[in-house]
Protein backbone atom coordinates (compact mmCIF):
# COMPACT_ATOMS: atom_id res chain seq x y z
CA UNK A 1 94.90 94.87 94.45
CA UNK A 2 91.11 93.29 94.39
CA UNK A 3 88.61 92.30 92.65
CA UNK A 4 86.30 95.47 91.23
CA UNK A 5 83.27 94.16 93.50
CA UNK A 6 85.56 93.94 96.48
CA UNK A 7 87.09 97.35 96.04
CA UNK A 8 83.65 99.13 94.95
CA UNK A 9 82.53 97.80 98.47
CA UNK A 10 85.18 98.83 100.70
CA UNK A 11 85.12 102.41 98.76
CA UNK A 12 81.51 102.32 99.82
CA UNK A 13 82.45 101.95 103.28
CA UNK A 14 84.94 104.33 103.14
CA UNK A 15 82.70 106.87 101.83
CA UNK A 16 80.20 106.00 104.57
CA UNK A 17 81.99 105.82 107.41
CA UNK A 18 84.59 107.97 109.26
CA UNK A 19 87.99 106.39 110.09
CA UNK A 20 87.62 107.45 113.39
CA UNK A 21 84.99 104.77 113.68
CA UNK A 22 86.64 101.75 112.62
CA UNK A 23 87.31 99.10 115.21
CA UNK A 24 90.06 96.55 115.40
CA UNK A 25 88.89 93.07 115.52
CA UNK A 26 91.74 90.57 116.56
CA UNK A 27 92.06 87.40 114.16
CA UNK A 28 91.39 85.01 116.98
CA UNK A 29 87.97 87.10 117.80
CA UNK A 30 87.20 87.21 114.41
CA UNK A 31 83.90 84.75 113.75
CA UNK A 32 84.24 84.98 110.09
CA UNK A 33 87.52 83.66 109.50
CA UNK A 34 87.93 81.06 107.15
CA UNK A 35 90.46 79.17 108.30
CA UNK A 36 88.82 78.37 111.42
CA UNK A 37 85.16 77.49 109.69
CA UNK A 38 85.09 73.52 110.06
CA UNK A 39 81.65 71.90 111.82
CA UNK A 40 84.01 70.35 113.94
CA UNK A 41 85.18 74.15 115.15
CA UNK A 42 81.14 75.03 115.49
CA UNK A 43 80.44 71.98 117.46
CA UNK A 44 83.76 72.15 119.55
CA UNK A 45 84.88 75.65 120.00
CA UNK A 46 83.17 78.01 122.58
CA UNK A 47 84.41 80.81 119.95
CA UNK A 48 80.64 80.05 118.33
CA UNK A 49 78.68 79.67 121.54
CA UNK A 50 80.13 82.20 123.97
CA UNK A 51 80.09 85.98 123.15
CA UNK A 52 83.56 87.30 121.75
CA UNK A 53 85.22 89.78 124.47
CA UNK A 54 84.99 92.00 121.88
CA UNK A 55 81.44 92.26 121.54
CA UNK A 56 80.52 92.42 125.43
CA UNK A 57 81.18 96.39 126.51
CA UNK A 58 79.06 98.02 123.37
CA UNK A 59 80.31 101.76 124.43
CA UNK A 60 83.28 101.16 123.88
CA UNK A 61 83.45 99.61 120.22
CA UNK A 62 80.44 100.57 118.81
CA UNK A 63 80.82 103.66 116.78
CA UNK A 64 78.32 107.08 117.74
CA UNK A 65 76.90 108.70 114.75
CA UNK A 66 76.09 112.29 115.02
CA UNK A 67 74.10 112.29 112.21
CA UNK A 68 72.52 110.26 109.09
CA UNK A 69 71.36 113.47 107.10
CA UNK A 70 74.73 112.21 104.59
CA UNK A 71 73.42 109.30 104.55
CA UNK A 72 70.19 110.29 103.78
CA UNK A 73 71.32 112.57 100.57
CA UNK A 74 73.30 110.23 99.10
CA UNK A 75 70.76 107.40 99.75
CA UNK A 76 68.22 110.15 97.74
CA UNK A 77 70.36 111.07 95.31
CA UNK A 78 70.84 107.58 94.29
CA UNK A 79 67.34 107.00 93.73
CA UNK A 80 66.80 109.96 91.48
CA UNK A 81 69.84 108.70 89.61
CA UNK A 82 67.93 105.41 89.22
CA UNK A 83 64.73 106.54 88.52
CA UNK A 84 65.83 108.72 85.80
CA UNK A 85 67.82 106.01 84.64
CA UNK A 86 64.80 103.74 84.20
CA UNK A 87 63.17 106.70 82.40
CA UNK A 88 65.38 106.64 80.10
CA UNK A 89 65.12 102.74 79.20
């Protein structure tokens, strides 16, 4: 369905991050979009000079996390994976 770098990413994510913490971000709120990136949309549209609605109440988008100590064993165990990779080479 995509591209291997594409899908190892959102995997990552997945991995990372609890469903329960994704956020919705309409299409029309969405900076990023490509169809809407022309300069004459950065010069002209307050969509890139005023703050999205989206963005302006943080508690009630941005996610709470509990705790990092996953985060922290993973991140570890990834760099024992690397540096006995490298031992090996």
């Amino acid at each position: 369905r995509w591209k291997p770098f594409i899908q190892n990413r959102v995997e990552n994510i997945q991995q990372l991050v609890e469903v329960s913490q994704w956020r919705h971000c309409p299409t029309n709120s969405n900076l990023t979009n490509p169809e809407v990136l022309t300069p004459y949309h950065f010069l002209t549209d307050t969509h890139y000079t005023d703050i999205p609605e989206v963005t302006k109440d943080e508690d009630e988008w941005v996610p709470k996390i509990q705790s990092t100590s996953h985060l922290v064993k993973n991140w570890n165990l990834r760099q024992r994976l690397i540096a006995q990779w490298w031992k090996r080479c």
